[in-house]
Protein backbone atom coordinates (compact mmCIF):
# COMPACT_ATOMS: atom_id res chain seq x y z
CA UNK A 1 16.97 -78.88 -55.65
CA UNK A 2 14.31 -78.80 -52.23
CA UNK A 3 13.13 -75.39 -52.87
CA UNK A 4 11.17 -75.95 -49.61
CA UNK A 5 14.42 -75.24 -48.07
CA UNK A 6 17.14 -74.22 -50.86
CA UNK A 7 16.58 -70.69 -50.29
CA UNK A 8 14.68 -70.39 -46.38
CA UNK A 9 15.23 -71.78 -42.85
CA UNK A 10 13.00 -74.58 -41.55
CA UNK A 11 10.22 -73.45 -39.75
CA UNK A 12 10.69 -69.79 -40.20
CA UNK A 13 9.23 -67.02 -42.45
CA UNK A 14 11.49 -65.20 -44.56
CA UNK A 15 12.58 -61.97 -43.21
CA UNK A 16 10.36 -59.45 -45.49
CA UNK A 17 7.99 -56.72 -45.03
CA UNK A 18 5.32 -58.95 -44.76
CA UNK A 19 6.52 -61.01 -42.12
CA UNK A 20 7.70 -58.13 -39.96
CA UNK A 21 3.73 -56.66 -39.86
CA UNK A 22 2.08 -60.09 -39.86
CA UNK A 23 -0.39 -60.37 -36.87
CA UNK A 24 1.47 -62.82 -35.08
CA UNK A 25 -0.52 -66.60 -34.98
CA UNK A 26 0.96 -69.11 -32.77
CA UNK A 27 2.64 -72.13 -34.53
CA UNK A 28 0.96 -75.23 -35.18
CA UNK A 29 2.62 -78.30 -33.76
CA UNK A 30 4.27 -81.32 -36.12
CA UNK A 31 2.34 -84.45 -36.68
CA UNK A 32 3.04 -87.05 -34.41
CA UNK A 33 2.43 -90.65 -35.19
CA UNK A 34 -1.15 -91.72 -37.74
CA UNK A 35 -4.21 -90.42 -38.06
CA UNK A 36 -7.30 -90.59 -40.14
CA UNK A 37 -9.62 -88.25 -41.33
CA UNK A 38 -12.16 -87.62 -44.30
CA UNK A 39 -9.34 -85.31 -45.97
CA UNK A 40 -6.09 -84.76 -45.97
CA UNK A 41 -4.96 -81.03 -47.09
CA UNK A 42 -1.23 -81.11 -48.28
CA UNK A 43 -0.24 -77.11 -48.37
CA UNK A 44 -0.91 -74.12 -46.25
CA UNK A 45 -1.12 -71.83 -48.56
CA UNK A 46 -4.21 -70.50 -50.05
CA UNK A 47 -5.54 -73.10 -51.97
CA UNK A 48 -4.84 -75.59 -48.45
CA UNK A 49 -6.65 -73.17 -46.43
CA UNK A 50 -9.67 -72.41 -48.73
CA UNK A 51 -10.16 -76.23 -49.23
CA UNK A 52 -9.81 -77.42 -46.05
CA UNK A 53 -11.95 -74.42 -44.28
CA UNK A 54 -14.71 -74.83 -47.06
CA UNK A 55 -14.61 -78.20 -46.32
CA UNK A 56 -14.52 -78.21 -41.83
CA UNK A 57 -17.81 -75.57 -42.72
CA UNK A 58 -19.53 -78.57 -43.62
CA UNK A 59 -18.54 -80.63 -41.10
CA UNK A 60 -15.95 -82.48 -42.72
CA UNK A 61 -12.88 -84.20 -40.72
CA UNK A 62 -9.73 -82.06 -42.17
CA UNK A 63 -6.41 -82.47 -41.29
CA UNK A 64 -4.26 -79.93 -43.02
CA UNK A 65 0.05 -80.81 -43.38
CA UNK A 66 2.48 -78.12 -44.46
CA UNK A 67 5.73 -79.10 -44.41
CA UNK A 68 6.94 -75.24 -43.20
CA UNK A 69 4.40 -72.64 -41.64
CA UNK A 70 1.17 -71.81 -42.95
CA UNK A 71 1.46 -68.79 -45.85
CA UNK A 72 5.62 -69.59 -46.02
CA UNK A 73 5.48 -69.64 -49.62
CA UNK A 74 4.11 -67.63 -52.45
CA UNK A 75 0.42 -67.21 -50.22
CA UNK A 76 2.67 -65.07 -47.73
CA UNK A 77 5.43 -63.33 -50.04
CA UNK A 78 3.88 -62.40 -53.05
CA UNK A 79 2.49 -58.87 -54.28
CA UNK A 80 -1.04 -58.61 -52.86
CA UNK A 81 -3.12 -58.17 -56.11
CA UNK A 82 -6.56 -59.33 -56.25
CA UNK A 83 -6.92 -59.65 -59.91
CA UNK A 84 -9.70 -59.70 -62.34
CA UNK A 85 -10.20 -62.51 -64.96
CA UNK A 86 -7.78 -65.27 -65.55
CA UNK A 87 -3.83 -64.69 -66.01
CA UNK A 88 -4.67 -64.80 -69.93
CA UNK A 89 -7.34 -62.69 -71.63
CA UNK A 90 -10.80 -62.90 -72.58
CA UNK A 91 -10.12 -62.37 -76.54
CA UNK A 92 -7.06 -65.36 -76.01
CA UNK A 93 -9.04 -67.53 -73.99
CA UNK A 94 -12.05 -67.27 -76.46
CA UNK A 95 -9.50 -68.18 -79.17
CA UNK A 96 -8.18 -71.55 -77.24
CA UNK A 97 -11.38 -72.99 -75.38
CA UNK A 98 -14.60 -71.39 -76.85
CA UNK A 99 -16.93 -68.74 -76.25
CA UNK A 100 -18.95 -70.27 -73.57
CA UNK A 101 -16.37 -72.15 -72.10
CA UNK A 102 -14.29 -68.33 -71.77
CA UNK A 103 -17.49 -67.05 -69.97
CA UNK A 104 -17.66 -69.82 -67.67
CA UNK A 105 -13.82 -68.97 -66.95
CA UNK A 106 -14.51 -64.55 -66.59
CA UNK A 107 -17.65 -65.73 -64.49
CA UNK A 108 -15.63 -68.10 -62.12
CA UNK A 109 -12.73 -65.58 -61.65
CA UNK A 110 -15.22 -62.91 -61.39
CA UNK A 111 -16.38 -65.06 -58.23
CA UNK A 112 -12.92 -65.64 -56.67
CA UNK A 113 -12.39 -61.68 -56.27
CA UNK A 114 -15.73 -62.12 -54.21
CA UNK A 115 -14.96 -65.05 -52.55
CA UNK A 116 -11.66 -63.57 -50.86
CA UNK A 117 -13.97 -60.25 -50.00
CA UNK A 118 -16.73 -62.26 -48.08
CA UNK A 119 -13.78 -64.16 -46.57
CA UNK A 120 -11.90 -61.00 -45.13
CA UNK A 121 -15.51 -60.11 -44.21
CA UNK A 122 -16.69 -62.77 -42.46
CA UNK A 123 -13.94 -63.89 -40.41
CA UNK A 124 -12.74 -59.86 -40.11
CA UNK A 125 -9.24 -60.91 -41.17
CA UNK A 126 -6.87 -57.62 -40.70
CA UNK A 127 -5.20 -57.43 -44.37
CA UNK A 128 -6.14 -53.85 -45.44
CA UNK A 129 -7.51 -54.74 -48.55
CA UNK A 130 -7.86 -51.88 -50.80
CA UNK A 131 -9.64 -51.71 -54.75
CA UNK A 132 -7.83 -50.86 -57.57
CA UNK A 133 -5.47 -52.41 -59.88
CA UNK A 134 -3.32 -50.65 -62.64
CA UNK A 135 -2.54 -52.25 -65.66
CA UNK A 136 0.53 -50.18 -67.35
CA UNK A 137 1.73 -50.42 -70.81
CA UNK A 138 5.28 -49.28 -72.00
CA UNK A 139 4.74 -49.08 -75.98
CA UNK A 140 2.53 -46.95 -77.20
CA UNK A 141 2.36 -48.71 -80.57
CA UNK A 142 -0.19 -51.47 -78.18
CA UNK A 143 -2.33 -48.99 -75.93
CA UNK A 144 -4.87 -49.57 -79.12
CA UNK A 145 -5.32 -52.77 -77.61
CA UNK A 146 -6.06 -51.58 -74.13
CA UNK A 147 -9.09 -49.60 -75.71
CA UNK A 148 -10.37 -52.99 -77.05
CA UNK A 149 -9.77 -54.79 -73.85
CA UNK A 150 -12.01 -52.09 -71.94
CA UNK A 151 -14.46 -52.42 -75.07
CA UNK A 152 -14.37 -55.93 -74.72
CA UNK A 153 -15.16 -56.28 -71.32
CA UNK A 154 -17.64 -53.94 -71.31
CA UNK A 155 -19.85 -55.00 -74.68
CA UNK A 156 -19.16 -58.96 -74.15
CA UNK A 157 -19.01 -59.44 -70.33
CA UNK A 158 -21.21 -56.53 -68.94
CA UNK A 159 -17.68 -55.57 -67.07
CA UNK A 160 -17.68 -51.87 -66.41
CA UNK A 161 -15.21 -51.42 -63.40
CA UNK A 162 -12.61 -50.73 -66.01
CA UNK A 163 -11.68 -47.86 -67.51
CA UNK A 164 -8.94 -46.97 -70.28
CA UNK A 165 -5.78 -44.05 -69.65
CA UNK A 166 -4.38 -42.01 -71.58
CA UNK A 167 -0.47 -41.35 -71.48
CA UNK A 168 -1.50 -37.68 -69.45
CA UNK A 169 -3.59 -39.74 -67.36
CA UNK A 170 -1.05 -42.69 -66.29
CA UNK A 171 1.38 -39.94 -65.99
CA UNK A 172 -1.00 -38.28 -63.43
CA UNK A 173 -2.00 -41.47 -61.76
CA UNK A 174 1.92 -43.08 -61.06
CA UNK A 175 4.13 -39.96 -61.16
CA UNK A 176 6.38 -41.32 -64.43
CA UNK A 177 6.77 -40.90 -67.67
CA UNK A 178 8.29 -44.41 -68.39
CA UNK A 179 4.34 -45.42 -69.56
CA UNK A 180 2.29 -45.28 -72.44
CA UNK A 181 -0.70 -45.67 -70.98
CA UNK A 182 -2.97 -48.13 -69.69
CA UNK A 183 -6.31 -49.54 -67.87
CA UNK A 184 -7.73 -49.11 -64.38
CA UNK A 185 -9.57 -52.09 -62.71
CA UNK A 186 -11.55 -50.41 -60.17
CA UNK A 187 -13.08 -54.14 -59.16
CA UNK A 188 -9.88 -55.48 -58.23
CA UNK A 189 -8.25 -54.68 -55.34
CA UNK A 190 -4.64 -55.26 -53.40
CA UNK A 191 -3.95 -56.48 -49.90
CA UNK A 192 -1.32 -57.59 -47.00
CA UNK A 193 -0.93 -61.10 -47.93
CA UNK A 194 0.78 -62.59 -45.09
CA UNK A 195 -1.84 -61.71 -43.00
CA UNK A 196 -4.72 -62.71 -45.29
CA UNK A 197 -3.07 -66.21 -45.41
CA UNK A 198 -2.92 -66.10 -41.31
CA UNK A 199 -6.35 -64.98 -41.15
CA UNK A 200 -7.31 -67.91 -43.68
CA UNK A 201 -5.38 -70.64 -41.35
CA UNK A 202 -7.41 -69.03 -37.77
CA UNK A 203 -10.72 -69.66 -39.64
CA UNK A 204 -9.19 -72.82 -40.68
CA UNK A 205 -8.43 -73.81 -36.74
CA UNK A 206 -11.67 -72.26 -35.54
CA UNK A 207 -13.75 -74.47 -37.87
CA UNK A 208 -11.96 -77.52 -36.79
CA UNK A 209 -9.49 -78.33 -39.08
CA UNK A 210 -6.71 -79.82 -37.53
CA UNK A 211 -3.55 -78.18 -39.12
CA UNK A 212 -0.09 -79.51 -38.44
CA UNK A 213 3.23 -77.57 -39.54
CA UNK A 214 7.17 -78.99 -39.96
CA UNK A 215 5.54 -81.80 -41.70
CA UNK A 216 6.79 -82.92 -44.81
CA UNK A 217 4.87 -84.74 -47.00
CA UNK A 218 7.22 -87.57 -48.40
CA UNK A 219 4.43 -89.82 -50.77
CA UNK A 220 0.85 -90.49 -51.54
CA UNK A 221 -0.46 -93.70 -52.25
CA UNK A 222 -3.27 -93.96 -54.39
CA UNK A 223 -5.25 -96.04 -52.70
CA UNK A 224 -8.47 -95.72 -51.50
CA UNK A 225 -8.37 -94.89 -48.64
CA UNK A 226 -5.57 -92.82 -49.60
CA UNK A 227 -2.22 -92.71 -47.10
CA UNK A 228 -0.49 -89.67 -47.00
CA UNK A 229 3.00 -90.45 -45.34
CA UNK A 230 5.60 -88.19 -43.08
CA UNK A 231 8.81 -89.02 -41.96
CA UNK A 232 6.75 -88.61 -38.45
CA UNK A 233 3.67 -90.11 -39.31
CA UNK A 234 0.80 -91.62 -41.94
CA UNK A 235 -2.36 -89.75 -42.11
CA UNK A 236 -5.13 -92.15 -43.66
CA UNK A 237 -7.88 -90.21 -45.80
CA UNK A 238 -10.58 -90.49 -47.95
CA UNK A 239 -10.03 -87.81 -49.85
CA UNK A 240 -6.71 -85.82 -50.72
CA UNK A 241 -5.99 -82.17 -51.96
CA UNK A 242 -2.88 -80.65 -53.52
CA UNK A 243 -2.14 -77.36 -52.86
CA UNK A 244 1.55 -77.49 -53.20
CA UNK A 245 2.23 -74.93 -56.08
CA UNK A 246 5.88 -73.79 -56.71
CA UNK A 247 6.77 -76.43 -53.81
CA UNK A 248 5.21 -80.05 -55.35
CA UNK A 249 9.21 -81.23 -55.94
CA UNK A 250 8.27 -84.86 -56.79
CA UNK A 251 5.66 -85.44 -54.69
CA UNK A 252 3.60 -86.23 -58.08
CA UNK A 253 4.71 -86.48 -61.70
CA UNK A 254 2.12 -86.07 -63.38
CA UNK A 255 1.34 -82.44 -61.90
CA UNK A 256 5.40 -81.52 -61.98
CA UNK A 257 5.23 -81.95 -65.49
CA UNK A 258 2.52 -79.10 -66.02
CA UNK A 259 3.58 -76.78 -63.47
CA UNK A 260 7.43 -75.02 -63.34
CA UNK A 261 8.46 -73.27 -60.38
CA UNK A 262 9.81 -70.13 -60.74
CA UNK A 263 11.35 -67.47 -58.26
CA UNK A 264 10.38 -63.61 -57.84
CA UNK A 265 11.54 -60.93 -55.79
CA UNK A 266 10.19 -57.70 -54.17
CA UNK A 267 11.65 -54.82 -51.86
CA UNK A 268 10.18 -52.47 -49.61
CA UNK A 269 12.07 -49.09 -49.28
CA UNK A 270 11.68 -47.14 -45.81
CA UNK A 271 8.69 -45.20 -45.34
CA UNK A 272 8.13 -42.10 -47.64
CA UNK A 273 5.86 -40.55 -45.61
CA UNK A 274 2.26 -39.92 -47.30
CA UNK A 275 2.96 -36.87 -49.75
CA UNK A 276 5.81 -38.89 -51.37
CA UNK A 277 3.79 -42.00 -51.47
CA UNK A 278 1.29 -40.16 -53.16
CA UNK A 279 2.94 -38.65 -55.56
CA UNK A 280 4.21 -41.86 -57.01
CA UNK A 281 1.20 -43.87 -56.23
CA UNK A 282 -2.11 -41.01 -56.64
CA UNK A 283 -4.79 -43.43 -55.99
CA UNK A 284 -3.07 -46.06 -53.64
CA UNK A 285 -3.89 -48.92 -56.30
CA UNK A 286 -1.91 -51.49 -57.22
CA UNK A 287 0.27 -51.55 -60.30
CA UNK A 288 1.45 -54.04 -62.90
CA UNK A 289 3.11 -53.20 -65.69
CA UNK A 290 3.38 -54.65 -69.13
CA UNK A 291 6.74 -56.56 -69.18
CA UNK A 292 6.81 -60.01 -69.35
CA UNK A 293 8.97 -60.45 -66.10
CA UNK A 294 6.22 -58.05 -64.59
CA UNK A 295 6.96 -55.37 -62.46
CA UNK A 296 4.50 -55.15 -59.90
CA UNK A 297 4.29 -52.81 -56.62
CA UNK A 298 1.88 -51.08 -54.91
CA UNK A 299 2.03 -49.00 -51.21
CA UNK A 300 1.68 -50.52 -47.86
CA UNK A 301 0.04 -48.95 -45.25
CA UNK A 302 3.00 -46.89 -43.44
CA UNK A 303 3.43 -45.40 -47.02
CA UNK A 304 6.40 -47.57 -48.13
CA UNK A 305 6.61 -48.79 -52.21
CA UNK A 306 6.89 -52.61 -52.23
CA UNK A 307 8.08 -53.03 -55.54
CA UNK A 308 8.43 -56.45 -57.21
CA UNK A 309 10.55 -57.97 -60.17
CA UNK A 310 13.62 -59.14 -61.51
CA UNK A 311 14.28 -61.87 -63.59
CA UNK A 312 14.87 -65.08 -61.97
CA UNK A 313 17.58 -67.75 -63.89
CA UNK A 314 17.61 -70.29 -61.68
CA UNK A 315 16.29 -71.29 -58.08
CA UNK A 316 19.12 -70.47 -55.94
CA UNK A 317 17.96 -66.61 -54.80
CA UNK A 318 20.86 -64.08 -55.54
CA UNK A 319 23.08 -63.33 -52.92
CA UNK A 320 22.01 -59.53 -53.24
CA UNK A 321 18.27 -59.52 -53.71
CA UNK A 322 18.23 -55.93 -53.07
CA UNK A 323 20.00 -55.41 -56.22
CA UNK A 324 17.78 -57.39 -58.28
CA UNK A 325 14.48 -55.93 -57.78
CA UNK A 326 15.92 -52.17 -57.03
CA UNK A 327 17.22 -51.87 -61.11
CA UNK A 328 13.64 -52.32 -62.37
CA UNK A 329 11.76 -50.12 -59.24
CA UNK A 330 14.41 -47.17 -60.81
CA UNK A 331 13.27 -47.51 -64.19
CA UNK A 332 10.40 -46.78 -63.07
CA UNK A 333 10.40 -43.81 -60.56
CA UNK A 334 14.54 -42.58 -60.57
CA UNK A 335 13.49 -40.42 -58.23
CA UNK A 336 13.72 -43.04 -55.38
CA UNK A 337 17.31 -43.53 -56.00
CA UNK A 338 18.98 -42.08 -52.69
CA UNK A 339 15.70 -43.82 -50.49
CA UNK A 340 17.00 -46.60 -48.00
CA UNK A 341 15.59 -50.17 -49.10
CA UNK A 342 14.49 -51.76 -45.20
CA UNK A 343 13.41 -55.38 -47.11
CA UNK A 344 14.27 -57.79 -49.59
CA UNK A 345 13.02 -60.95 -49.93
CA UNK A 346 12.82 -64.13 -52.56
CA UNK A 347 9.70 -66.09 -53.24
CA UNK A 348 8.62 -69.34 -55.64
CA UNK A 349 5.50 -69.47 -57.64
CA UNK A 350 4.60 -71.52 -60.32
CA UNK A 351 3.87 -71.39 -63.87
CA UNK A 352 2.14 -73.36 -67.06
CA UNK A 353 3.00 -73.30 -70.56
CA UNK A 354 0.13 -70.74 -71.01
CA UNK A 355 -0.56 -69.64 -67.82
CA UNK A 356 -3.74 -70.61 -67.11
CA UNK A 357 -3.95 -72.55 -63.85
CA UNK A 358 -3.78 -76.86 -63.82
CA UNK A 359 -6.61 -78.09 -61.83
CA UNK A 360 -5.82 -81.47 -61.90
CA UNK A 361 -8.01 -84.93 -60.87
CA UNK A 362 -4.22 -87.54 -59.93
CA UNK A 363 -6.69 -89.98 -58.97
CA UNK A 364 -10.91 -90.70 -58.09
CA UNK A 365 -10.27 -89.32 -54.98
CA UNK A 366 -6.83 -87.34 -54.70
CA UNK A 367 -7.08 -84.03 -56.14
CA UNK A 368 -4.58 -81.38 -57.57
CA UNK A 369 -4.62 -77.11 -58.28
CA UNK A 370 -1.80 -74.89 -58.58
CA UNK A 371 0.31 -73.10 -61.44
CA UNK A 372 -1.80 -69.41 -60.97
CA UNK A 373 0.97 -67.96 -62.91
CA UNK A 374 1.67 -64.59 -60.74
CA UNK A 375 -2.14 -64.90 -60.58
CA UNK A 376 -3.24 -66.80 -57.60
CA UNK A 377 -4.40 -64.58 -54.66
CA UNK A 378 -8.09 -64.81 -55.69
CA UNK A 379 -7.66 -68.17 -58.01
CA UNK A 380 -6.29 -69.93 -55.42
CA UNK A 381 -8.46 -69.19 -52.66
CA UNK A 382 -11.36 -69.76 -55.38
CA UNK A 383 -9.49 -72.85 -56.53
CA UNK A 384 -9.59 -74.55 -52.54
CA UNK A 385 -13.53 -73.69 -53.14
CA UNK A 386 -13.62 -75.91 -55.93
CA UNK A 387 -11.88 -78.66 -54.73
CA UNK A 388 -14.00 -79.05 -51.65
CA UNK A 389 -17.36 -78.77 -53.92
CA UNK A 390 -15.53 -81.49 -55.96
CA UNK A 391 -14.94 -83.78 -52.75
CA UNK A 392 -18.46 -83.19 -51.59
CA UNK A 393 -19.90 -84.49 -54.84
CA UNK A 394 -20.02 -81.74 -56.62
CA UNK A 395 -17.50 -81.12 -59.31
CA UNK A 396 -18.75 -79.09 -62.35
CA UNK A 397 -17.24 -76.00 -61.73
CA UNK A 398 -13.83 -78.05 -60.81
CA UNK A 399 -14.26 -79.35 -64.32
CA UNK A 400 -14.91 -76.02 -65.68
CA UNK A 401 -11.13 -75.52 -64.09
CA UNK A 402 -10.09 -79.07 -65.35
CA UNK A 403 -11.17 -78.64 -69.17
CA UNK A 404 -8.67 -76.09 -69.86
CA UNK A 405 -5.84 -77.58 -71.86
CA UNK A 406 -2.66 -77.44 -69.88
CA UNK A 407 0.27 -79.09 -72.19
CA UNK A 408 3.61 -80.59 -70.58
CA UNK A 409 6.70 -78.83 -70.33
CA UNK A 410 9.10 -80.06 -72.67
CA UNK A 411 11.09 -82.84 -71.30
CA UNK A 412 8.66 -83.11 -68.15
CA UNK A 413 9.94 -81.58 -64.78
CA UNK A 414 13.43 -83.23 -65.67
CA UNK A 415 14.30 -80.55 -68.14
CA UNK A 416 12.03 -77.37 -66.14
CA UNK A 417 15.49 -75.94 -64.53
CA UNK A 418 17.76 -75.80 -68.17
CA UNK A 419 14.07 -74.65 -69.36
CA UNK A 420 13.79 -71.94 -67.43
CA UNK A 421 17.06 -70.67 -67.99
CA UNK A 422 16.68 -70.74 -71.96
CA UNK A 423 13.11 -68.93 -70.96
CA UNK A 424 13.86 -66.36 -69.46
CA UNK A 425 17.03 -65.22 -71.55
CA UNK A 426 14.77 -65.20 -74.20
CA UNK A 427 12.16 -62.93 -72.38
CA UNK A 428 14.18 -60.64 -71.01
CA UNK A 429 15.65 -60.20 -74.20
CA UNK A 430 11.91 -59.60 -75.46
CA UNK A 431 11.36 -56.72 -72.77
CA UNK A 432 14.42 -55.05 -73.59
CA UNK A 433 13.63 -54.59 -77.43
């Protein structure tokens, strides 16, 4: 299945929130006939932006291909959390690559969260980025574990933005009872990602990078020079960068066998006004809760929830998307049962086996991230970062990325759609016991 265009229109963004309150940026035109250049970006989402702006900032020759608009994919659809660590924890990720390696890993997400700060900074990109994430737990029997995680973090990392609450205080902070308890990441934050990915691409064009959209990348050659072909075109490069995520198809095994797309959903109800929003929402932080199809949501800034999840058993998007991620928002907060839902929309991220990104070297000089697991706002944009050190000559902290072991799906991408079906039976099951 093309999941580039399976589920959306060529050349247009899907009809969500996010794309009704983007700051409109005036499409990029189509490749048309070769080119050369010192790289050649294949993506526009984060991790294409990131690598391709670091890069023009040093004077590098970037031409950028995404074979829909820049942010179409997860980069412009997904639930705006800026999250701390990796997508696994410290105590896990001690446990499967070492000690030091794990610090290396806290340090270098620690510096994405930063990284997408100084960004919105420096090029004043409108996203409303706001701190605070929630981390909610529905069993009581595990909140012992939260304590732990803030002791943790606080003893072994120096981490002290986090703080540990109480079933009275979670009930205070979200307006329901549905929750245990929980932590509070005051160094994370939330945002409007749409326009965060927009803002990305401007810097991108205003550096120098020359981006071209409704251009489908069809093959690489590895080759060096590489040649990166186009049904309209062949763009000969030095250097190439992946940052295809959910959207790779075929365009190279060895990456589609570490890395399964899968689809998410979110809705937006009509504004509550600010009182309402308020009472659900206290602190106007994000939330993520402790299923393991997560339900995620958070406010926007005309006080509506946008409320994500819904299990996903295929990658054809329901016919009623509404549906899907409304049962899961009313488990949570009932009380929003009579409120209008104004959006629904579909989106495709990507997974590994254990969640913990693939930064991936194809070839001496073609280059490969994605896989961020539901965790890629501030990985990915950190992850483009990396990849232009790495093309520049300097690729320890991409190794640092690279080390972490990343197995193969079962059956390589051949078997990833009956795979993901068996999946997440299985884990919906899990959440329901």
């Amino acid at each position: 299945m093309d999941l580039l265009t399976a589920n959306d229109r060529q050349g247009e963004y899907p009809s969500s929130y996010y794309a009704a309150t983007a700051i409109p940026l005036d499409p990029f035109p189509a490749l048309d006939g070769d080119a050369d250049c010192d790289v050649c970006v294949v993506g526009g989402g984060y991790t294409g932006l990131s690598t391709a702006l670091h890069l023009a900032k040093q004077g590098f020759d970037v031409i950028l291909l995404e074979a829909q608009r820049v942010g179409f994919g997860a980069s412009g659809r997904n639930g705006g959390q800026v999250g701390s660590g990796q997508r696994v924890e410290q105590p896990e990720l001690e446990k499967l690559v070492g000690t030091d390696h794990a610090r290396q890993l806290w340090d270098l997400a620690e510096e994405s969260k930063s990284t997408v700060r100084d960004l919105i900074t420096e090029y004043a990109i409108p996203c409303a980025y706001k701190p605070g994430v929630l981390h909610a737990e529905l069993k009581a029997k595990n909140m012992p574990h939260y304590q732990a995680e803030v002791e943790k973090l606080r003893n072994d990392y120096g981490y002290d933005q986090i703080e540990y609450l109480d079933g009275v205080a979670i009930r205070d902070a979200l307006g329901t009872d549905v929750y245990a308890g929980g932590t509070i990441d005051h160094g994370a934050g939330h945002l409007h990602p749409l326009n965060f990915a927009l803002g990305l691409a401007q810097a991108a064009r205003d550096a120098g990078v020359k981006i071209y959209e409704n251009t489908r990348v069809t093959g690489i050659s590895h080759a060096d020079p590489a040649k990166v072909t186009t049904p309209v075109g062949t763009v000969t490069a030095k250097f190439v960068a992946l940052g295809c995520n959910g959207y790779l198809g075929h365009l190279d095994p060895k990456v589609a066998a570490h890395v399964m797309p899968i689809n998410n959903f979110i809705v937006a109800t009509e504004p509550l006004g600010a009182d309402t929003a308020r009472s659900l929402i206290g602190d106007d932080v994000a939330v993520a809760d402790s299923k393991f199809v997560v339900n995620y949501y958070r406010l926007s800034e005309d006080h509506r929830l946008l409320f994500g999840g819904g299990e996903s058993y295929g990658y054809k998007f329901p016919k009623d998307i509404t549906a899907k991620a409304r049962q899961p928002m009313l488990e949570v907060y009932p009380q929003l049962r009579d409120v209008k839902i104004d959006y629904a929309w579909g989106g495709t991220l990507a997974i590994t086996m254990n969640r913990l990104p693939d930064f991936r070297r194809i070839a001496p000089n073609i280059l490969s991230a994605s896989g961020y697991s539901g965790h890629g706002v501030a990985m990915a944009v950190l992850a483009g970062k990396l990849m232009a050190e790495a093309i520049t000559g300097q690729a320890s902290r991409f190794d640092i990325m690279s080390r972490i072991p990343i197995r193969r799906f079962p059956g390589g991408a051949a078997l990833r759609s009956p795979l993901l079906v068996l999946a997440m039976l299985w884990f919906s099951f899990r959440d329901r016991l």
